[in-house]
N, C-alpha and C. Protein backbone atom coordinates (compact mmCIF):
# COMPACT_ATOMS: atom_id res chain seq x y z
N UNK A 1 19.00 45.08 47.11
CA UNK A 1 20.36 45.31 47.53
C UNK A 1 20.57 46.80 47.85
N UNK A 2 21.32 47.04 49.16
CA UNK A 2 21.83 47.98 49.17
C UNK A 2 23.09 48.41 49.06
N UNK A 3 23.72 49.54 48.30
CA UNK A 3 24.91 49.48 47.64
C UNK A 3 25.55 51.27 47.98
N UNK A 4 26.53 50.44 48.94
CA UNK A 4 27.04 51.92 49.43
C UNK A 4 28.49 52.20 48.63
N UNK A 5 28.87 53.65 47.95
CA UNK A 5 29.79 53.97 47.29
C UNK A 5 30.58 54.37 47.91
N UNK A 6 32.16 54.32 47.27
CA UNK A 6 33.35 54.43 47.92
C UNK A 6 34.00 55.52 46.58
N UNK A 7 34.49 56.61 47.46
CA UNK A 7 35.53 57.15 46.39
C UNK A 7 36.51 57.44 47.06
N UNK A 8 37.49 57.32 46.61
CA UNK A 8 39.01 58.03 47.41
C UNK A 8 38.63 59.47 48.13
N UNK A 9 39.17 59.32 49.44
CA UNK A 9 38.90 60.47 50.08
C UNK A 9 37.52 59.76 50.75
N UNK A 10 36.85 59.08 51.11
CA UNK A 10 35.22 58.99 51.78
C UNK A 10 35.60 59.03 53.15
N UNK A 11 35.03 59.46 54.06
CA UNK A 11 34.95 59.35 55.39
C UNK A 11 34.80 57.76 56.11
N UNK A 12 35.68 57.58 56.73
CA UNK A 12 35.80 56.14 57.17
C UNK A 12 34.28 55.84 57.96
N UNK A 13 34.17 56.21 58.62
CA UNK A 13 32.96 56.28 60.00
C UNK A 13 31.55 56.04 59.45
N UNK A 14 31.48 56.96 57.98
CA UNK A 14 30.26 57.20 57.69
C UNK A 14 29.95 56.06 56.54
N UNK A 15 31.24 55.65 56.58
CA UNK A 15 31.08 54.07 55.19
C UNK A 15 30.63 53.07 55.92
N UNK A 16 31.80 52.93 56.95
CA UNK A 16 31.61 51.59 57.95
C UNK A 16 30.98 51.31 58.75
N UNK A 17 30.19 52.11 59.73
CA UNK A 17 29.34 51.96 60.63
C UNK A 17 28.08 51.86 59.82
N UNK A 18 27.38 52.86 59.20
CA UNK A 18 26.28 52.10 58.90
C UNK A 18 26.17 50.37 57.78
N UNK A 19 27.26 50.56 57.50
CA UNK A 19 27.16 49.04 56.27
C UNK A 19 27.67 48.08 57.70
N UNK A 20 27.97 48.48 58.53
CA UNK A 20 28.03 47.37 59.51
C UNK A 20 26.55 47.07 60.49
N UNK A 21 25.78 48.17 60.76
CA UNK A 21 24.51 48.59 61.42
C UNK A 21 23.26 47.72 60.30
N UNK A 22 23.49 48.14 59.40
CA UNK A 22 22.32 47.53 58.29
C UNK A 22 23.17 46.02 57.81
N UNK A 23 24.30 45.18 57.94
CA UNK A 23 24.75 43.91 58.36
C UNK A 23 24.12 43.61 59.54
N UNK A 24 24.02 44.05 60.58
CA UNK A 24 23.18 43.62 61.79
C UNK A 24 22.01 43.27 61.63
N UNK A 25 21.24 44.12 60.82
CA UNK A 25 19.94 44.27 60.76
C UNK A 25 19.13 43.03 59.80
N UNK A 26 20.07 42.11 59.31
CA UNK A 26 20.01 41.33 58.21
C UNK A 26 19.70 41.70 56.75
N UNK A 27 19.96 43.03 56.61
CA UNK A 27 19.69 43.70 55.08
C UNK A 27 20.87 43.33 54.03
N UNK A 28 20.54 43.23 53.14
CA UNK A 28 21.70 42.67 51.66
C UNK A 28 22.35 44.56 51.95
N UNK A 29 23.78 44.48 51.85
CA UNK A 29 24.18 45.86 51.35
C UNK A 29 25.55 45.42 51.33
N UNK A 30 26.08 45.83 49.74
CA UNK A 30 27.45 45.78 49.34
C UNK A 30 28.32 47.05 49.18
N UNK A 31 29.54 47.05 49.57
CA UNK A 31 30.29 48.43 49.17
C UNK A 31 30.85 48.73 47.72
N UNK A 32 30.96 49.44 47.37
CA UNK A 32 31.19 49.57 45.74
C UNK A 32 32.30 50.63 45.78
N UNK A 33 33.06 50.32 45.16
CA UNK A 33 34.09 51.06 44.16
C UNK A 33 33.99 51.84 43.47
N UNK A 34 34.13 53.25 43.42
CA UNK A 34 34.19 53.87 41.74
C UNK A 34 35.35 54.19 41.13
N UNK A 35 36.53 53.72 42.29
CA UNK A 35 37.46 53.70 41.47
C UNK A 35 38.52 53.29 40.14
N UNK A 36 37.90 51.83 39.82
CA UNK A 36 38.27 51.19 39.47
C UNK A 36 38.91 49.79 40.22
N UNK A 37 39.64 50.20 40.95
CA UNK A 37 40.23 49.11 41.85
C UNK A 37 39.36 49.13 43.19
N UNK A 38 39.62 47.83 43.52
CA UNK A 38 39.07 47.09 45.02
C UNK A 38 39.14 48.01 46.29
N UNK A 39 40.85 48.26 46.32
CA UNK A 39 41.00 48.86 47.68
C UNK A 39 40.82 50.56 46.92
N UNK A 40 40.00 51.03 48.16
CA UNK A 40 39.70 52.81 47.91
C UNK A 40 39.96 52.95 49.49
N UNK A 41 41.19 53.96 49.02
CA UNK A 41 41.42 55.01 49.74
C UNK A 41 40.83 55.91 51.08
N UNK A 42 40.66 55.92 51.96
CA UNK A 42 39.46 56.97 53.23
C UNK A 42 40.10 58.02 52.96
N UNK A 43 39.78 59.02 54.11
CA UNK A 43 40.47 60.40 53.90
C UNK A 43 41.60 60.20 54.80
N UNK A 44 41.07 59.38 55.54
CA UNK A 44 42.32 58.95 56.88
C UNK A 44 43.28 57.80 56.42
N UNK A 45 43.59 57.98 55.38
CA UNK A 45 44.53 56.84 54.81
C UNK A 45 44.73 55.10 54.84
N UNK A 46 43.15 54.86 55.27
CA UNK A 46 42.86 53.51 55.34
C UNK A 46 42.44 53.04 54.70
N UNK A 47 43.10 52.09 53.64
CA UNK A 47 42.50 51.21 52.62
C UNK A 47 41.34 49.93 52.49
N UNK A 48 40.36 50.12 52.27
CA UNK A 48 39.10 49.37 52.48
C UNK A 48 39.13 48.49 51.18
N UNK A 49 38.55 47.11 51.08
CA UNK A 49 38.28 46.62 50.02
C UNK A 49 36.87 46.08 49.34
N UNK A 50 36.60 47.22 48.97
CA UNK A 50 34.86 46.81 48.37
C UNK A 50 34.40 45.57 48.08
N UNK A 51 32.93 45.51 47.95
CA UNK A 51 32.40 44.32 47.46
C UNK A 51 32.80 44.39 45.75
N UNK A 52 32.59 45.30 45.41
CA UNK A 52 32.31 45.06 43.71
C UNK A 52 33.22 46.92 43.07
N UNK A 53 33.18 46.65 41.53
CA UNK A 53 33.47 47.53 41.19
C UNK A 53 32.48 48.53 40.76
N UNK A 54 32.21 49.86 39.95
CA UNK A 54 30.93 50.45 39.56
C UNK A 54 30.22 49.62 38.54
N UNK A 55 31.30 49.17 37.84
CA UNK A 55 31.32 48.59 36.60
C UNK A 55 29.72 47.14 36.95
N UNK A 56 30.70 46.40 37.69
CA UNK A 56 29.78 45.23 38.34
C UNK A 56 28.16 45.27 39.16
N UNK A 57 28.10 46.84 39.14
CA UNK A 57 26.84 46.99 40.25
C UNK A 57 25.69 46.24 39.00
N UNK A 58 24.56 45.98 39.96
CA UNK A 58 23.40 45.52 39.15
C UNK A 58 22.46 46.40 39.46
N UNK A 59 22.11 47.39 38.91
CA UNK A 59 21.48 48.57 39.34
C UNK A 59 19.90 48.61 39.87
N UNK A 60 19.38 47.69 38.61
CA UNK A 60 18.04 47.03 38.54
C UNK A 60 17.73 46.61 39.93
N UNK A 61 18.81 45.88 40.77
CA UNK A 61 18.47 44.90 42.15
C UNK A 61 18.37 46.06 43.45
N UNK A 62 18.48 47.18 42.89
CA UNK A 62 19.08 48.24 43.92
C UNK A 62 18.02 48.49 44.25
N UNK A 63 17.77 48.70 45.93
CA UNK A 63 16.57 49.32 46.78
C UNK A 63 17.11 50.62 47.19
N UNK A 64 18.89 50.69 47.32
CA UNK A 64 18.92 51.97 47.89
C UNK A 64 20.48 52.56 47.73
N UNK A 65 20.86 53.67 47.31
CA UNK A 65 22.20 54.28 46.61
C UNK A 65 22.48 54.72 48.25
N UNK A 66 23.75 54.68 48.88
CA UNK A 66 23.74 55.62 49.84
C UNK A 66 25.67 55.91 50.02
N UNK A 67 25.61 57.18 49.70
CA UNK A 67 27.24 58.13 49.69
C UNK A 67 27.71 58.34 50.92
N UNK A 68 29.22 57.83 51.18
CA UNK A 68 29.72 58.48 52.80
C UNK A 68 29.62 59.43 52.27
N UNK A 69 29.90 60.77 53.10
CA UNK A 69 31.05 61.91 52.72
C UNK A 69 32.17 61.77 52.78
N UNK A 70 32.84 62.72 53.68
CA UNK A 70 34.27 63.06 53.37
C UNK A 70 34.82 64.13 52.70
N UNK A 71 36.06 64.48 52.08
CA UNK A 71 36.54 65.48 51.53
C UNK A 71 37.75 64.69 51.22
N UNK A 72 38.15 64.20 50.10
CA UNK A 72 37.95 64.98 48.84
C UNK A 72 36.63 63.95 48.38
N UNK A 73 36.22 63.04 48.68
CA UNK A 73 35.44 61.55 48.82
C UNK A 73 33.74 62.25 48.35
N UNK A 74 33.17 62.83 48.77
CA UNK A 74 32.14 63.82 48.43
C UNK A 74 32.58 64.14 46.54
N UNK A 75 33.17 65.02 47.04
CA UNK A 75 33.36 65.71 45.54
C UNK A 75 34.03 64.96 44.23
N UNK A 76 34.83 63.47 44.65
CA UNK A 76 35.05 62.45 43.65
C UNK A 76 33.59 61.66 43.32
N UNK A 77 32.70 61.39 44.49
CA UNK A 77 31.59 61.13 43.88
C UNK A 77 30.32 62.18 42.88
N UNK A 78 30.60 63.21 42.75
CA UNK A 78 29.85 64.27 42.00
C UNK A 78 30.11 64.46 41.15
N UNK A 79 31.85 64.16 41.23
CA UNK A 79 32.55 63.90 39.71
C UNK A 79 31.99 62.91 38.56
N UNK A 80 31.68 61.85 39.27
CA UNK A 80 31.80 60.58 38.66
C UNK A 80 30.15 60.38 38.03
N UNK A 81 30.51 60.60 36.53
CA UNK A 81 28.88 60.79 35.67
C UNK A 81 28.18 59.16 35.72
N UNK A 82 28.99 58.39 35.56
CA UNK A 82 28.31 57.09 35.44
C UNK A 82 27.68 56.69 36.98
N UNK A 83 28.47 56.95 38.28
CA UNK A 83 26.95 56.87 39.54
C UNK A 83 26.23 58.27 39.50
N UNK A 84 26.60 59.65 39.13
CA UNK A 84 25.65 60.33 39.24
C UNK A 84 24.41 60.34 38.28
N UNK A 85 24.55 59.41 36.79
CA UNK A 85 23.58 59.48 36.09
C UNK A 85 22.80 57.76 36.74
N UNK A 86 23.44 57.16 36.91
CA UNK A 86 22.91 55.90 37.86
C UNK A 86 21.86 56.42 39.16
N UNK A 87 22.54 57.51 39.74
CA UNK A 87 21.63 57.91 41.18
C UNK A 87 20.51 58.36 40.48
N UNK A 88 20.45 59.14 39.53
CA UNK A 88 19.27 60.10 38.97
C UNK A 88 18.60 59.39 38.18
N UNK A 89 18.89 57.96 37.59
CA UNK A 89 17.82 57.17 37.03
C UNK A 89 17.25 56.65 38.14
N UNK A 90 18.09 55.67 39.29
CA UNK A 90 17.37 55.23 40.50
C UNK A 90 16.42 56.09 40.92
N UNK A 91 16.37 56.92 41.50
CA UNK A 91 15.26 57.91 41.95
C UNK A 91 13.99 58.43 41.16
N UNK A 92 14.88 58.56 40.00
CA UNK A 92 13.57 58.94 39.51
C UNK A 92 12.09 57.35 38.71
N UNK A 93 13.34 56.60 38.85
CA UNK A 93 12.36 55.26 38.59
C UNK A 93 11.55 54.74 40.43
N UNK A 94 11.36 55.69 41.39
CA UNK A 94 10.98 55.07 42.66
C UNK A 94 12.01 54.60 43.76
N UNK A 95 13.57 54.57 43.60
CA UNK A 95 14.49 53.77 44.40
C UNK A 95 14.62 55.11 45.94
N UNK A 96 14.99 54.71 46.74
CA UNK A 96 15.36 55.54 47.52
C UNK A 96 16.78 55.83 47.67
N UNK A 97 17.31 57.01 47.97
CA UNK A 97 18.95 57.15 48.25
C UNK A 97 18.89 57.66 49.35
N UNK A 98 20.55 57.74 50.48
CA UNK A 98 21.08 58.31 51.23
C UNK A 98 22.23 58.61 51.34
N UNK A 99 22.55 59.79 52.03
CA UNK A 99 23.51 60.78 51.85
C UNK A 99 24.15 61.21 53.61
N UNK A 100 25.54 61.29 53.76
CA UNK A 100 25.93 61.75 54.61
C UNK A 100 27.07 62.95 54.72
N UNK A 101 27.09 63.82 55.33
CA UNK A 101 28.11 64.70 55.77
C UNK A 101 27.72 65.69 54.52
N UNK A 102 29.29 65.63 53.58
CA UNK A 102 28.76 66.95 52.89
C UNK A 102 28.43 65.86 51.41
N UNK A 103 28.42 64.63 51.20
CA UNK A 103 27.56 63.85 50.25
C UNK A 103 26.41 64.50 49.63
N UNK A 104 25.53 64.89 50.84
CA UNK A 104 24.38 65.16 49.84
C UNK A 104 24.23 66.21 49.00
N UNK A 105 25.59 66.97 48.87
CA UNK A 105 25.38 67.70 47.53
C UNK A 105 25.32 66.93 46.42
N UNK A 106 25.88 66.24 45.74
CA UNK A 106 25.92 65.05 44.89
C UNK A 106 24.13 65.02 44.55
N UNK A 107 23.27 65.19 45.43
CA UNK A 107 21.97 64.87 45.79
C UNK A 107 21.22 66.47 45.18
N UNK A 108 21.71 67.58 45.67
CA UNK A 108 21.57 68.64 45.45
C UNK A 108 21.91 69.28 44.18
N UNK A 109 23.43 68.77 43.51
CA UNK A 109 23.47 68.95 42.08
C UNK A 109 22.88 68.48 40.90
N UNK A 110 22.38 66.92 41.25
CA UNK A 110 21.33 66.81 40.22
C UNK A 110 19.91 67.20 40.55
N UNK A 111 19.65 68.02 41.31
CA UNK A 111 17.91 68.40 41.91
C UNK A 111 17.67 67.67 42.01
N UNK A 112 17.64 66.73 43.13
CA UNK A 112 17.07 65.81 43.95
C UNK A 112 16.14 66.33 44.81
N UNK A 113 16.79 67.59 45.42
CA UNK A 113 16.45 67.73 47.22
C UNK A 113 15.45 68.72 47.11
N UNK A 114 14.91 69.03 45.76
CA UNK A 114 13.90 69.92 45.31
C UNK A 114 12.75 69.91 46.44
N UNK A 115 12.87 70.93 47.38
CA UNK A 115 11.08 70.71 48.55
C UNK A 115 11.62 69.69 49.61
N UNK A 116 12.88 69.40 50.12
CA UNK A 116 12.58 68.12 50.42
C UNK A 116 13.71 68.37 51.93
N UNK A 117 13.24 68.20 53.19
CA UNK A 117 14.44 68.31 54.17
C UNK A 117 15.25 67.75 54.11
N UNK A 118 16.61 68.36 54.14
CA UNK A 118 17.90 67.91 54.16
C UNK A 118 18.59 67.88 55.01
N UNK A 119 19.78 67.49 55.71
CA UNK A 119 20.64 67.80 56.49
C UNK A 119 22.32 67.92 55.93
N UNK A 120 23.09 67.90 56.53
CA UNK A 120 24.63 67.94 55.85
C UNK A 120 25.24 68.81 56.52
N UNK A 121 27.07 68.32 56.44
CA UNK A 121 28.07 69.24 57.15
C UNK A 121 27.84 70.33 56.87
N UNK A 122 27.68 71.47 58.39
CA UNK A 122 27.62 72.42 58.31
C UNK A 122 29.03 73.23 56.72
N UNK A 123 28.79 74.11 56.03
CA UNK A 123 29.27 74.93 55.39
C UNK A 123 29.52 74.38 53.78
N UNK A 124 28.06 72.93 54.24
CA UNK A 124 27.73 72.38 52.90
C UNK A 124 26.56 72.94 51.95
N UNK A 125 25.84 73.29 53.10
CA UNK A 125 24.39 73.32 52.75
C UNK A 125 23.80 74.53 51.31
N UNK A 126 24.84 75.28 51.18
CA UNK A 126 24.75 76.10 50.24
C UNK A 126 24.88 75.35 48.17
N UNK A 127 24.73 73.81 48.99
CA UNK A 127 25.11 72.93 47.54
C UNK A 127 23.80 72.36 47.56
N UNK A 128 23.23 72.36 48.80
CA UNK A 128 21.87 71.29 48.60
C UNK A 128 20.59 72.20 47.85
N UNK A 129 20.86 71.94 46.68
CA UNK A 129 19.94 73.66 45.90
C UNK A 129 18.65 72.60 45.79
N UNK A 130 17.49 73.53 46.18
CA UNK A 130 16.24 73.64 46.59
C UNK A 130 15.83 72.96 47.50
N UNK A 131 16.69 72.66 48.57
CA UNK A 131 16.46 71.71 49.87
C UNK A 131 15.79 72.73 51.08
N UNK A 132 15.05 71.76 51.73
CA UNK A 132 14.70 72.69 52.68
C UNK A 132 16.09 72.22 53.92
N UNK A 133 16.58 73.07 54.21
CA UNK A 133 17.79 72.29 54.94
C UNK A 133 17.58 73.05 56.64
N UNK A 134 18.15 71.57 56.80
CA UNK A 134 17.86 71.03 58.22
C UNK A 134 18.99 70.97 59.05
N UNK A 135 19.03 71.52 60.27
CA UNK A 135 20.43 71.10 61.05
C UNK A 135 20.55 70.19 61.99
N UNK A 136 19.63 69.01 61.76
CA UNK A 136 19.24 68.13 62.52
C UNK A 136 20.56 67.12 62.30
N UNK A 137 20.28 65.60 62.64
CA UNK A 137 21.27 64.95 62.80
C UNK A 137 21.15 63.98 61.67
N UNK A 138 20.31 63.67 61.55
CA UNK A 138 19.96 62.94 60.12
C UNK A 138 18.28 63.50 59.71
N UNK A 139 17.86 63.33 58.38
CA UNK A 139 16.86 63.92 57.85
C UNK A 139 16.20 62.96 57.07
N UNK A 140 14.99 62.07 57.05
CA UNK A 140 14.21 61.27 56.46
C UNK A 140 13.21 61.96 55.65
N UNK A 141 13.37 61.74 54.49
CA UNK A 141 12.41 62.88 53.73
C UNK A 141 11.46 62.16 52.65
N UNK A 142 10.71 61.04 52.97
CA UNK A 142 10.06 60.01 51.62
C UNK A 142 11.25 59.17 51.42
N UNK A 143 11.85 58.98 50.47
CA UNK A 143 12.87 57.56 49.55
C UNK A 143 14.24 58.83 49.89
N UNK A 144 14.15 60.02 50.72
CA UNK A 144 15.79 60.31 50.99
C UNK A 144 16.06 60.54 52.62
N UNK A 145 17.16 60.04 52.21
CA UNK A 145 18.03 59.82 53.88
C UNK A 145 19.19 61.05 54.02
N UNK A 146 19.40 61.79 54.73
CA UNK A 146 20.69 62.73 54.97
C UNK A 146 21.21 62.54 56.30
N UNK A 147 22.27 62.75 56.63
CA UNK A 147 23.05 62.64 57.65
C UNK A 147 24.02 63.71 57.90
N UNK A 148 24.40 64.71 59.14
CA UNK A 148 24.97 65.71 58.77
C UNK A 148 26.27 65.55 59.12
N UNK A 149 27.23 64.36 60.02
CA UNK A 149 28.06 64.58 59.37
C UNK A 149 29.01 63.11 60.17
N UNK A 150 30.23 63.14 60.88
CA UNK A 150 30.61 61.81 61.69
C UNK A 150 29.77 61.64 62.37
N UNK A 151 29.53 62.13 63.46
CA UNK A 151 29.03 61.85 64.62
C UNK A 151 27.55 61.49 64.00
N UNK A 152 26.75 61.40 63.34
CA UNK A 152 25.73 60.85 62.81
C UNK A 152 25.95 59.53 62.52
N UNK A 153 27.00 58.82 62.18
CA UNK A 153 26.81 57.61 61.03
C UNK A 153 25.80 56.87 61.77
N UNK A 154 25.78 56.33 63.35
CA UNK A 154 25.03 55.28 63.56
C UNK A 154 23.50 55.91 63.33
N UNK A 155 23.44 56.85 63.65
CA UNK A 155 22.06 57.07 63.50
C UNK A 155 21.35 57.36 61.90
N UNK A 156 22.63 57.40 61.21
CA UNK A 156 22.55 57.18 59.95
C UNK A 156 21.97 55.71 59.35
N UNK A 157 23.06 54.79 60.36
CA UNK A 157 22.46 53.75 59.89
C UNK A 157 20.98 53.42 60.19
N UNK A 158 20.92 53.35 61.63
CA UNK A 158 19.72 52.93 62.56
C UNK A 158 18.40 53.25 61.72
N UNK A 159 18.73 54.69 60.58
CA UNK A 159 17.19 55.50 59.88
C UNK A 159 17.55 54.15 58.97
N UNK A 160 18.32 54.11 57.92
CA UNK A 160 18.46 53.41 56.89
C UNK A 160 17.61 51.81 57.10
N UNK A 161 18.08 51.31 58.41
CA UNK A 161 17.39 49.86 58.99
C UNK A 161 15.87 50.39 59.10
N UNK A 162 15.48 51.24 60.07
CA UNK A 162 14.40 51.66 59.80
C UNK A 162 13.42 52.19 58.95
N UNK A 163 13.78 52.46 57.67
CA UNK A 163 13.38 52.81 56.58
C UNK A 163 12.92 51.51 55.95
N UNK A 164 13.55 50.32 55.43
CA UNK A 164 13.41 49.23 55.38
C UNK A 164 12.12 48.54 56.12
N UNK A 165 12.63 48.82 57.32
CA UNK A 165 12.13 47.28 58.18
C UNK A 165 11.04 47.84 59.55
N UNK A 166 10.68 49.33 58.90
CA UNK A 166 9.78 49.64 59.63
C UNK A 166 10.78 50.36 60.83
N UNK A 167 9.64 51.63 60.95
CA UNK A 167 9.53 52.39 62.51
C UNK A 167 10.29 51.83 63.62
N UNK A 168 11.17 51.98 64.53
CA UNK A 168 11.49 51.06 65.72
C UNK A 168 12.48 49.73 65.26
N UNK A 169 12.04 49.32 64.25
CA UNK A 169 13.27 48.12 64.42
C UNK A 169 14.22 48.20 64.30
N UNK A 170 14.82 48.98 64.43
CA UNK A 170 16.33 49.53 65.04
C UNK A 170 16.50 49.61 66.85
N UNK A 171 15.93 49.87 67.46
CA UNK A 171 15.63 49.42 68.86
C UNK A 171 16.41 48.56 69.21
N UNK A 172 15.85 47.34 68.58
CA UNK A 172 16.74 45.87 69.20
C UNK A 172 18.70 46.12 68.93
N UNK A 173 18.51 46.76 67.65
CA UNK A 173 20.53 46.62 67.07
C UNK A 173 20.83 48.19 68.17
N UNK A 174 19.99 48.88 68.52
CA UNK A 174 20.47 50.44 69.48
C UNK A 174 20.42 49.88 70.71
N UNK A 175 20.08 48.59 71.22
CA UNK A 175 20.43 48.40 72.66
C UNK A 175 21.41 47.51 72.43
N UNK A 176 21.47 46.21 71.90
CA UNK A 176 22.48 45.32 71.57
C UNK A 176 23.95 46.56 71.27
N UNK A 177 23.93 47.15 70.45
CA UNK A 177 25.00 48.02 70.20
C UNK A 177 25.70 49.00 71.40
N UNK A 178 24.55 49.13 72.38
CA UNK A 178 24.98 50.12 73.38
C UNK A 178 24.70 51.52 73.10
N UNK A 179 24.53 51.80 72.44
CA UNK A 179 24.10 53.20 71.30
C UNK A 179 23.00 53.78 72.33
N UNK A 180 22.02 53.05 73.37
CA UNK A 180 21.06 53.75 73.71
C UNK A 180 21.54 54.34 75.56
N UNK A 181 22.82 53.94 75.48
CA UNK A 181 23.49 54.38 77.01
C UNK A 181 24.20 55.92 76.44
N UNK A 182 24.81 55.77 75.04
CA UNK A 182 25.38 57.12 74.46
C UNK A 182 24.68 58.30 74.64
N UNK A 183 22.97 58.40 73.90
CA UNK A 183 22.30 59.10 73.30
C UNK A 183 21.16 59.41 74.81
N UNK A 184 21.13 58.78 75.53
CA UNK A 184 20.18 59.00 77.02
C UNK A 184 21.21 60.43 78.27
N UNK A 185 22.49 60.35 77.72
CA UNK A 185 23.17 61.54 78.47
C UNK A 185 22.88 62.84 77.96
């Protein structure tokens, strides 16, 4: 399962497009709550209603943790000790995570990104401590994914499908999607 987190404040774009991109792709991935309640908040004042609460995740089933950003949505997830000590057992038991916008500090505060290319909203990167940081558009680094910021999510997703399901098989959901008329200008 893949299990993407929601905190008040998350960036709409970077939640929904890829959990809709990796739905295409036929991958298990649920949205999660850390708020307590169902509907969480975007930064753009649109109320989403998760699959599950933090409480309910099954951590064990998890192939992969992955954070929108956002503002304040970033920094409610860094807050929150029960997924940040959840992310840092996943990883360090083999799981892979991904991170978008300024998210992957969350990634950077528990030394995750130790040696490891990163990407993230510009005037983030001073959080991703020991990252080799990248100003690319998304960053595949072994079991971590970064994304630097909206305008990334699909290609956020497209790595995430590809990470999974192999090299290229994102191809078929980047022409079906239209995504490959965007990115050819």
């Amino acid at each position: 399962m893949i299990y993407v987190f929601l905190a008040t404040g998350f960036e709409d774009i970077e939640a929904i497009a890829p959990v809709d991109i990796i739905r295409r792709a036929g991958l298990e991935v649920q949205t999660v709550s850390i708020t307590g309640e169902h509907i969480v908040t975007s930064a753009h004042g649109v109320g989403i209603k998760a699959d599950l609460l933090l409480s309910d995740v099954d951590f064990s089933a998890a192939k992969m943790l992955v954070l929108p950003g956002g503002l304040p949505g970033s920094t409610n997830l860094d807050a929150c000790k029960p997924l940040t000590d959840a992310i840092k057992q996943h990883y360090e038991a083999g799981g892979a995570i991904a991170a978008i916008c300024a998210a992957p500090l969350v990634f950077g505060h528990l030394g995750l990104l130790q040696g490891c290319r990163a990407t993230c909203y510009p005037g983030v990167s001073t959080e991703l401590w020991g990252a080799d940081y990248s100003t690319a558009l998304v960053e595949a680094d072994g079991r971590i994914i970064t994304g630097k910021g909206p305008a990334a999510a699909f290609e956020f997703g497209y790595t995430i499908v590809d990470f999974f399901l192999g090299e290229g098989a994102s191809l078929p959901l980047r022409q079906g999607m239209i995504y490959e008329e965007l990115t050819s200008k």
